[in-house]
C-alpha atoms as a PDB file:
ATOM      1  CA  UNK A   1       0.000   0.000   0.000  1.00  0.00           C
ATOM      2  CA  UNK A   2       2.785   2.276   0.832  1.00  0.00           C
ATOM      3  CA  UNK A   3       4.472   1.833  -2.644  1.00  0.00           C
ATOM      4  CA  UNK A   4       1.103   2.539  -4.033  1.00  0.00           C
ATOM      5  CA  UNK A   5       0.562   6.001  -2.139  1.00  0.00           C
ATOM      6  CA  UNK A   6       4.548   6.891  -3.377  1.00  0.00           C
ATOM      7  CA  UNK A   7       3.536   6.394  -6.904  1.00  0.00           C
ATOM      8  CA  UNK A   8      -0.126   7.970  -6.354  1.00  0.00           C
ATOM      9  CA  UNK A   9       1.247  11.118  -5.011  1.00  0.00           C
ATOM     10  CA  UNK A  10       4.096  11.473  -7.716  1.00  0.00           C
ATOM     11  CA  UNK A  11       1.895  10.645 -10.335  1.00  0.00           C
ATOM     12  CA  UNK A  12       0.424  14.122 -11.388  1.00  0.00           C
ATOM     13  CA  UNK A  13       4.182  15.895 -11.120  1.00  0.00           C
ATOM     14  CA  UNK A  14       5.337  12.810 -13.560  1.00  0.00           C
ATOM     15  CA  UNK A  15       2.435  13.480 -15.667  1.00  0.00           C
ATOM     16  CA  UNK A  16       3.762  17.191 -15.963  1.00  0.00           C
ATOM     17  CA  UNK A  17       7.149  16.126 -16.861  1.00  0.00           C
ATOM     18  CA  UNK A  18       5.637  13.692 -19.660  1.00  0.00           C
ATOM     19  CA  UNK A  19       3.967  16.804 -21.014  1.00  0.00           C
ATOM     20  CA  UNK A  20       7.386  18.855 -21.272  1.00  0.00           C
ATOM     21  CA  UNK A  21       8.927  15.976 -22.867  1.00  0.00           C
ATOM     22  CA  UNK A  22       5.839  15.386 -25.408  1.00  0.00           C
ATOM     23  CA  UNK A  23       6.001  18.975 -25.944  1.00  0.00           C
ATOM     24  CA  UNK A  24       9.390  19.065 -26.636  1.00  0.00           C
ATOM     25  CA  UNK A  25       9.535  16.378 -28.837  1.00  0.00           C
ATOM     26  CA  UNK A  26       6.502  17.740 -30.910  1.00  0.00           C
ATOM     27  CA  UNK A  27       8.201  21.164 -31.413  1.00  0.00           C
ATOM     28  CA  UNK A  28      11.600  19.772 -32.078  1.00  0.00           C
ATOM     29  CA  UNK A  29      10.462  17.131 -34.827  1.00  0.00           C
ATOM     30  CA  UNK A  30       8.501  19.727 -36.132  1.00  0.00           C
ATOM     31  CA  UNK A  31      11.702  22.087 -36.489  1.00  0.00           C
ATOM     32  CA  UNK A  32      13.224  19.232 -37.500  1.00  0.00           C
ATOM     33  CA  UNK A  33      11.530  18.356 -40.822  1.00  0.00           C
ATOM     34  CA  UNK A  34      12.296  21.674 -41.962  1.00  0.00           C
ATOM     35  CA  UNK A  35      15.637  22.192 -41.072  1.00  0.00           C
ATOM     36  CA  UNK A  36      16.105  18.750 -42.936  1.00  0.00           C
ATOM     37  CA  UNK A  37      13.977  19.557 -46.071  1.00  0.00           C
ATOM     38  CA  UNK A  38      16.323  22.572 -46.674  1.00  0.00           C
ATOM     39  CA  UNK A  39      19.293  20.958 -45.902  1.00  0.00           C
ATOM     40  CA  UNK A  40      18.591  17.960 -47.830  1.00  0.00           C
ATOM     41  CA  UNK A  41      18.153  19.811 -50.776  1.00  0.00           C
ATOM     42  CA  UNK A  42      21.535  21.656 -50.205  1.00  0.00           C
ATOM     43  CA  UNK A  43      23.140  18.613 -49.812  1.00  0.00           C
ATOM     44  CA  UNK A  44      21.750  17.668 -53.455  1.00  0.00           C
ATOM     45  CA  UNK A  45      22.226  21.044 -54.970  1.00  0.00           C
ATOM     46  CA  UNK A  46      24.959  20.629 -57.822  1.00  0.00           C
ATOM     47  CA  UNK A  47      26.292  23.835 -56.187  1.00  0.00           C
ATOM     48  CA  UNK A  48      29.555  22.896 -53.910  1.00  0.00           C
ATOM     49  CA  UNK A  49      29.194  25.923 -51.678  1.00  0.00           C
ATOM     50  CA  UNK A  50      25.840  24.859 -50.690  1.00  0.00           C
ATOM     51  CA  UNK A  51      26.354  21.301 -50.791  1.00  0.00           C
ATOM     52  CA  UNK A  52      29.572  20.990 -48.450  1.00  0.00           C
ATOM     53  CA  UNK A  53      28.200  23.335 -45.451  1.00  0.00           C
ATOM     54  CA  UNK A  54      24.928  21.001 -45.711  1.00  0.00           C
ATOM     55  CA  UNK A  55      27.537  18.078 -45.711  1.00  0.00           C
ATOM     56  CA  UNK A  56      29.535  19.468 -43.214  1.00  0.00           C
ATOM     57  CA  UNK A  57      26.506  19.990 -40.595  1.00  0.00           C
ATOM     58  CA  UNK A  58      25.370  16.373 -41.323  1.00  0.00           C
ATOM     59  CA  UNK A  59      28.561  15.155 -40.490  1.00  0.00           C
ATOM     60  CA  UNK A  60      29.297  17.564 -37.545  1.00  0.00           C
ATOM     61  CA  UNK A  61      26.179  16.756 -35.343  1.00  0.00           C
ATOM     62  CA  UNK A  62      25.787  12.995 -36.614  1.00  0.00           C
ATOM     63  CA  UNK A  63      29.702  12.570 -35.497  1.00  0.00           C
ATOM     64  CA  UNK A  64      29.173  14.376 -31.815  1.00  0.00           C
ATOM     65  CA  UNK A  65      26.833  13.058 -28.707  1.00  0.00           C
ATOM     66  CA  UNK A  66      23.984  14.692 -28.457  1.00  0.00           C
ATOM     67  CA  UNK A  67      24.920  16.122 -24.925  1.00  0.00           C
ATOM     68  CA  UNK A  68      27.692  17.964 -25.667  1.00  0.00           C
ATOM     69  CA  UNK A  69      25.609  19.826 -28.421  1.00  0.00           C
ATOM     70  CA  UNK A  70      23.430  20.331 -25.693  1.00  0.00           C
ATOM     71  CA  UNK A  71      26.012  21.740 -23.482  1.00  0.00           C
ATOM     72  CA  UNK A  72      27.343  23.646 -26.201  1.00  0.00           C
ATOM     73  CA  UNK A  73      24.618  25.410 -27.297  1.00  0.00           C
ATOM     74  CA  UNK A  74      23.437  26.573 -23.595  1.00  0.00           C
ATOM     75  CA  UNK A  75      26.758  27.591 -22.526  1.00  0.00           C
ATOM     76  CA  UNK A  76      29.096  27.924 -25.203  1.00  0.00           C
ATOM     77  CA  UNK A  77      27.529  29.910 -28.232  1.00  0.00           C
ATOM     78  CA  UNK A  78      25.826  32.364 -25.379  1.00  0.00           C
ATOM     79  CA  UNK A  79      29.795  33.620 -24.429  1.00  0.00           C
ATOM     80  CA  UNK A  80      30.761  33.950 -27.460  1.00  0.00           C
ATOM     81  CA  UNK A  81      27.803  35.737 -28.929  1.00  0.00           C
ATOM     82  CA  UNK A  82      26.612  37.211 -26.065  1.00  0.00           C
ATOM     83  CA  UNK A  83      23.121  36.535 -26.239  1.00  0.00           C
ATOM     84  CA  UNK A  84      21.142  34.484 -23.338  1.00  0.00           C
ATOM     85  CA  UNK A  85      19.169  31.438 -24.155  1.00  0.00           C
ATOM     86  CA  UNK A  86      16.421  29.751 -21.435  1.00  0.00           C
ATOM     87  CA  UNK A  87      17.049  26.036 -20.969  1.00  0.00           C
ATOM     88  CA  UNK A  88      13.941  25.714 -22.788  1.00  0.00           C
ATOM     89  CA  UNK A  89      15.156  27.752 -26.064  1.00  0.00           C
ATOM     90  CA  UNK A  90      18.596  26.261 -26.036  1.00  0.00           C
ATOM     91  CA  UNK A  91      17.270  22.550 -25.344  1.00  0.00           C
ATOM     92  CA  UNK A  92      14.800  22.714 -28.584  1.00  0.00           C
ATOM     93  CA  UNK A  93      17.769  24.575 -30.970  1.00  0.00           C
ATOM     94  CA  UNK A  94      19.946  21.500 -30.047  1.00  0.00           C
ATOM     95  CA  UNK A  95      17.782  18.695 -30.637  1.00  0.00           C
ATOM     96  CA  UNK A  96      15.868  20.231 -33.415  1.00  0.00           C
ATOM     97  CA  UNK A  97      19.057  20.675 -35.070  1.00  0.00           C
ATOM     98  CA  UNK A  98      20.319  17.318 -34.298  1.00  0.00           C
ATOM     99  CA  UNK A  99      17.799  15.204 -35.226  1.00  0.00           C
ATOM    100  CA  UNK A 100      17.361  18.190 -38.315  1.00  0.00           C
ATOM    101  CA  UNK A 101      21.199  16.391 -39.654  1.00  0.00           C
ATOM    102  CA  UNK A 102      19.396  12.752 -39.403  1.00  0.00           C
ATOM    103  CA  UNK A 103      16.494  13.891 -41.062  1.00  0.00           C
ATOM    104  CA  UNK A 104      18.249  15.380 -43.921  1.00  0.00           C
ATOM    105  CA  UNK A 105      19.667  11.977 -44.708  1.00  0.00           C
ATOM    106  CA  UNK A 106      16.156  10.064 -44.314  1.00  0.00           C
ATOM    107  CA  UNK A 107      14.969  12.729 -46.914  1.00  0.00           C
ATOM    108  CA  UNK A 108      17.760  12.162 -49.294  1.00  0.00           C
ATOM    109  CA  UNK A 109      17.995   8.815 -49.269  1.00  0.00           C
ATOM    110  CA  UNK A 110      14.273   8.396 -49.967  1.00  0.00           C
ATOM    111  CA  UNK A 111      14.418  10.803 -52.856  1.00  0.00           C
ATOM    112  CA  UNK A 112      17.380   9.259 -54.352  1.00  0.00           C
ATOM    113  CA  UNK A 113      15.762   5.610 -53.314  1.00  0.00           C
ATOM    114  CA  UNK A 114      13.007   6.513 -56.677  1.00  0.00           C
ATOM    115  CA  UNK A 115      14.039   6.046 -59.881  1.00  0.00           C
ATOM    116  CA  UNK A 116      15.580   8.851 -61.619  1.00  0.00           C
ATOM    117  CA  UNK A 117      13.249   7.691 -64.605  1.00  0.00           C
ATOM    118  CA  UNK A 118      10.685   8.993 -62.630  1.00  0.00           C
ATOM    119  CA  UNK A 119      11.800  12.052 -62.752  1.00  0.00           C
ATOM    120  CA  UNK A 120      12.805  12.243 -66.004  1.00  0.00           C
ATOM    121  CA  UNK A 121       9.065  11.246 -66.804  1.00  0.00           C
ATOM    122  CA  UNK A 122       7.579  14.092 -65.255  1.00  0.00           C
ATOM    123  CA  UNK A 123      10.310  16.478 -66.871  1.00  0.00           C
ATOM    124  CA  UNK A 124       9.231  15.221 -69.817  1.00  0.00           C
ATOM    125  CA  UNK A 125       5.033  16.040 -69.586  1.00  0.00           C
ATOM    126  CA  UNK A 126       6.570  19.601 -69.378  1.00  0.00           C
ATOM    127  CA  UNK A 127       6.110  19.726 -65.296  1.00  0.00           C
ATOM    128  CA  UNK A 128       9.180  22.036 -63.850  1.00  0.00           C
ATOM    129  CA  UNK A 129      11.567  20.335 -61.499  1.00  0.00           C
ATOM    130  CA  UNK A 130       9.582  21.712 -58.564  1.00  0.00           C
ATOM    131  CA  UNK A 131       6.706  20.248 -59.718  1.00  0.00           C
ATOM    132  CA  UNK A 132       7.735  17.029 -60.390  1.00  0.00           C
ATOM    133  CA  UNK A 133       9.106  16.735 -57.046  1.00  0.00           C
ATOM    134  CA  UNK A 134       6.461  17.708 -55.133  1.00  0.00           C
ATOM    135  CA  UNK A 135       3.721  16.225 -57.692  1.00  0.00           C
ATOM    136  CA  UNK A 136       5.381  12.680 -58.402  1.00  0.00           C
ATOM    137  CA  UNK A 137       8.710  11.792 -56.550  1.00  0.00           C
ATOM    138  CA  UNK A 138       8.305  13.291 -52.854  1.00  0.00           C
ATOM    139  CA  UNK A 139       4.860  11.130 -52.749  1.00  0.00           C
ATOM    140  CA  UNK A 140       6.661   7.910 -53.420  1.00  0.00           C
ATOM    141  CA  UNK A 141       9.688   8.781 -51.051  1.00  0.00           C
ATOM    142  CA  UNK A 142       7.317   9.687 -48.398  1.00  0.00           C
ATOM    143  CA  UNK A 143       5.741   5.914 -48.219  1.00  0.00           C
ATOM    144  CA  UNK A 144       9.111   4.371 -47.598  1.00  0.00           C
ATOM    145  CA  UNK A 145      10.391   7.261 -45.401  1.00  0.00           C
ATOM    146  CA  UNK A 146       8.013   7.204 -42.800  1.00  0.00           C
ATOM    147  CA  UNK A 147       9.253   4.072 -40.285  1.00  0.00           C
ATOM    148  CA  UNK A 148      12.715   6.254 -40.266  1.00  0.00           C
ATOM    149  CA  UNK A 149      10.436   9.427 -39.744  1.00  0.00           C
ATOM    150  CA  UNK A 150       8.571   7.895 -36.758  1.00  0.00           C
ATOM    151  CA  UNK A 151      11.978   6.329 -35.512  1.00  0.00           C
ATOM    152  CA  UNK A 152      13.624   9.566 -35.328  1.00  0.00           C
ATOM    153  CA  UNK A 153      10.309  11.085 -33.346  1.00  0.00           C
ATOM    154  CA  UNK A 154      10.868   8.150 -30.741  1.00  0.00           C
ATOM    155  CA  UNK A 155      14.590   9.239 -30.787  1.00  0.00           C
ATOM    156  CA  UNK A 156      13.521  12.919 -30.053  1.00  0.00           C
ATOM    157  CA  UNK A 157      11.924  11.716 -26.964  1.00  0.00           C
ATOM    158  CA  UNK A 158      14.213   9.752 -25.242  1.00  0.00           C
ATOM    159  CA  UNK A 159      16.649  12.668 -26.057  1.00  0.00           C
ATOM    160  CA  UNK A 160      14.608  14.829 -24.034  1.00  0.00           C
ATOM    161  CA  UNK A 161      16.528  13.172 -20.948  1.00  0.00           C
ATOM    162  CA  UNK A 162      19.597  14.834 -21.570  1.00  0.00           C
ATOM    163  CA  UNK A 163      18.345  18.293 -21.267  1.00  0.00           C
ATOM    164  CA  UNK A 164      18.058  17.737 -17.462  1.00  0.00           C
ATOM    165  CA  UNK A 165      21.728  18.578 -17.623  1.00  0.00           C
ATOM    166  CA  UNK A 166      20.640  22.369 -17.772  1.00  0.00           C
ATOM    167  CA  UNK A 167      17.631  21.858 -16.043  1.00  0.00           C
ATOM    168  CA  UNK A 168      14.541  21.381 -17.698  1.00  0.00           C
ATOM    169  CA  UNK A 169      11.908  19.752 -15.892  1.00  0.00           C
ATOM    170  CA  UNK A 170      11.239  17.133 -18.403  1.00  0.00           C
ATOM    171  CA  UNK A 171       9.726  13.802 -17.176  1.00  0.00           C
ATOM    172  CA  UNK A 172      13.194  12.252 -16.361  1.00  0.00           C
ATOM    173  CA  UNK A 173      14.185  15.362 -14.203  1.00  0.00           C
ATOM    174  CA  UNK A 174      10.976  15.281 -12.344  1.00  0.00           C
ATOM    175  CA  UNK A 175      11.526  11.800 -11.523  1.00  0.00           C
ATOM    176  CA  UNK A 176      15.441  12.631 -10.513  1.00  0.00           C
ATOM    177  CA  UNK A 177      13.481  15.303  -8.049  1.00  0.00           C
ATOM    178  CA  UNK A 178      11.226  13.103  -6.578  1.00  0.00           C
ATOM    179  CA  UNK A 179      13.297  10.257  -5.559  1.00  0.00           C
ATOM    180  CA  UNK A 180      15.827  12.335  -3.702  1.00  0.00           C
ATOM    181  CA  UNK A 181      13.646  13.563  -1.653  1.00  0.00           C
ATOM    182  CA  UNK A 182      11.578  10.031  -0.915  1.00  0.00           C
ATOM    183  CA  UNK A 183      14.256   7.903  -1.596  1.00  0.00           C
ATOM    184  CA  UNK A 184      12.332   5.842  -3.160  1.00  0.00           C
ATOM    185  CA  UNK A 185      13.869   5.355  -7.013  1.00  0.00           C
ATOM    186  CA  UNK A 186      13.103   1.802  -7.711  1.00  0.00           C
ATOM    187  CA  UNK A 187       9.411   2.941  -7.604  1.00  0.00           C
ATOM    188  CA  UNK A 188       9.695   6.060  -9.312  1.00  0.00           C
ATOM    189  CA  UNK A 189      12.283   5.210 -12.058  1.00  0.00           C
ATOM    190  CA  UNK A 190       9.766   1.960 -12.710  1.00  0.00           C
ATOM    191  CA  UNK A 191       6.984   4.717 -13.774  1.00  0.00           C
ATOM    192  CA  UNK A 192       9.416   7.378 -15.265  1.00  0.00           C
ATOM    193  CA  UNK A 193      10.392   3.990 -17.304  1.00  0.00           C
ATOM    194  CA  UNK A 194       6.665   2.894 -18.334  1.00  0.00           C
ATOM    195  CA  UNK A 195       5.710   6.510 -18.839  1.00  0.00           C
ATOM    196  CA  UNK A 196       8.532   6.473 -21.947  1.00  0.00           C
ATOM    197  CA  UNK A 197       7.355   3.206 -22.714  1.00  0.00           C
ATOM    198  CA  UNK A 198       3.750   4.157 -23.730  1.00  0.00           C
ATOM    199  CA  UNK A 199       4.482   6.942 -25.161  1.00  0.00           C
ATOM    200  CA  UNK A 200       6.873   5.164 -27.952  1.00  0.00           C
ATOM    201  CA  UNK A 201       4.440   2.528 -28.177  1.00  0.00           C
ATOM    202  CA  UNK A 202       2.017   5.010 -28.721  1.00  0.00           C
ATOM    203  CA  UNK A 203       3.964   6.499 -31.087  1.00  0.00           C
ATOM    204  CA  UNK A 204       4.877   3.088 -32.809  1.00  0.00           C
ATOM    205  CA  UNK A 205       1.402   2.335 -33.124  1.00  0.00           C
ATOM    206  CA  UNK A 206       0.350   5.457 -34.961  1.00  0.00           C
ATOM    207  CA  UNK A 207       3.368   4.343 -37.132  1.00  0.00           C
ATOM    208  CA  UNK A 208       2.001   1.337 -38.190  1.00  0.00           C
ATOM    209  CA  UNK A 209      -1.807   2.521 -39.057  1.00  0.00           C
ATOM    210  CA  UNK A 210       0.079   5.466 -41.567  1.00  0.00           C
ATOM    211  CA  UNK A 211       1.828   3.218 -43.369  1.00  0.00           C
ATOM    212  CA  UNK A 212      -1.368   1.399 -43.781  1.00  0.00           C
ATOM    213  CA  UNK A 213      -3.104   4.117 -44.976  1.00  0.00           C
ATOM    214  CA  UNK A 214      -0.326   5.402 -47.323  1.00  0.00           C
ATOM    215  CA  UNK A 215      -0.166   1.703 -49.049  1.00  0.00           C
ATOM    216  CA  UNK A 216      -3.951   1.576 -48.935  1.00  0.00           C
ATOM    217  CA  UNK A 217      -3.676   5.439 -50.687  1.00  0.00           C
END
C-alpha cells in the first residue's frame, strides 16, 4: 500500500514532466523536418558551396553526442555571442538541429531511393523540377520514409533526458526530483520507465496505421 501512495502522489508531477517531454519532442520534430527539407536539398544542390556546409553539418552533429551539443549550445555559443538562451530555447535549438542532420539523410535517401526515370518522366510532360518533385517523386519517397520518420520522433523523446543537464523539468528530471527527496527510485524510475514506454508505443502504433493508410492510398 505504501508503494502505491509513493507512486499515487508522484503521479500528477510525472504526468507534468511527460507533457514537457511530449512537448518538446513535438516542437523539435517539427523544427526538425524543416531544417532537414532545406538541408537535404543543399546537400543535393549541384552547387559545392551549398552542398559541403549542408555536408559538413550532417557530419558535424551525426559525429558528436547529443549532450555535448546540448552543453554547447546553452553555454558555449551564449559567451561567445553574447546573447542568453532559457534552458527551454537552447534545449529545442539542439535537438531540433540534431535530429534536423538525421532527417536530412532520411529525406535524401528516400528521394534518391526513386528512380531517376521517374523524374525524367515528369520532366518530360513539361512539369518544372519543382513540380515534379512535389507532384510525383516526394509522394513515393514519403511511403518508404516514414518508419525512419517515426523512428527519429521516438529518438527525439528519449533525447529529451539529456536536457536535465541544464535543467529542464522534463519527465526524467521530475523523476530525478522526486526520488531524492523520498528515496524511493526503484518505484519512481519503474513509472518514469513505463511513462517512456507508452508513449513510444504510442507512437509506434500510430506508425504502423500510416503506413497502412499510405499503401492503402
Amino acid at each position: 500500500m505504501e508503494t502505491i501512495e509513493i507512486i499515487k502522489d508522484a503521479l500528477p508531477y510525472l504526468a507534468y514532466g511527460l507533457w514537457i517531454t511530449i512537448y518538446i519532442s513535438t516542437v523539435a520534430i517539427f523544427a526538425a523536418s524543416i531544417i532537414g527539407i532545406i538541408a537535404c536539398f543543399l546537400r543535393m544542390s549541384k552547387n559545392p558551396l551549398l552542398r559541403y556546409p549542408a555536408a559538413a553539418y550532417v557530419n558535424l552533429i551525426r559525429g558528436t553526442p547529443i549532450l555535448i551539443q546540448i552543453l554547447f549550445i546553452y553555454f558555449g555559443i551564449p559567451t561567445v555571442l553574447s546573447i542568453n538562451l532559457t534552458p527551454l530555447q537552447a534545449g529545442l535549438i539542439a535537438i531540433s538541429f540534431n535530429i534536423g542532420a538525421y532527417m536530412t539523410e532520411i529525406l535524401r535517401g528516400g528521394i534518391e531511393s526513386i528512380s531517376k526515370g521517374q523524374m525524367e518522366a515528369g520532366r518530360s510532360l513539361g512539369l518544372s523540377y519543382a513540380q515534379t518533385m512535389r507532384l510525383i517523386v516526394l509522394p513515393q519517397a514519403i511511403r518508404r520514409m516514414i518508419p525512419s520518420f517515426v523512428n527519429q520522433l521516438t529518438h527525439a523523446i528519449k533525447d529529451t533526458s539529456m536536457l536535465s543537464v541544464i535543467g529542464i523539468a522534463e519527465l526524467t528530471m521530475v523523476g530525478q526530483s522526486i526520488y531524492a527527496t523520498n528515496f524511493r527510485s526503484f518505484e519512481i524510475l519503474s513509472v518514469v520507465g513505463l511513462l517512456y514506454f507508452l508513449t513510444i508505443y504510442g507512437v509506434s502504433l500510430l506508425s504502423v496505421r500510416l503506413e497502412r493508410r499510405f499503401v492503402m492510398s
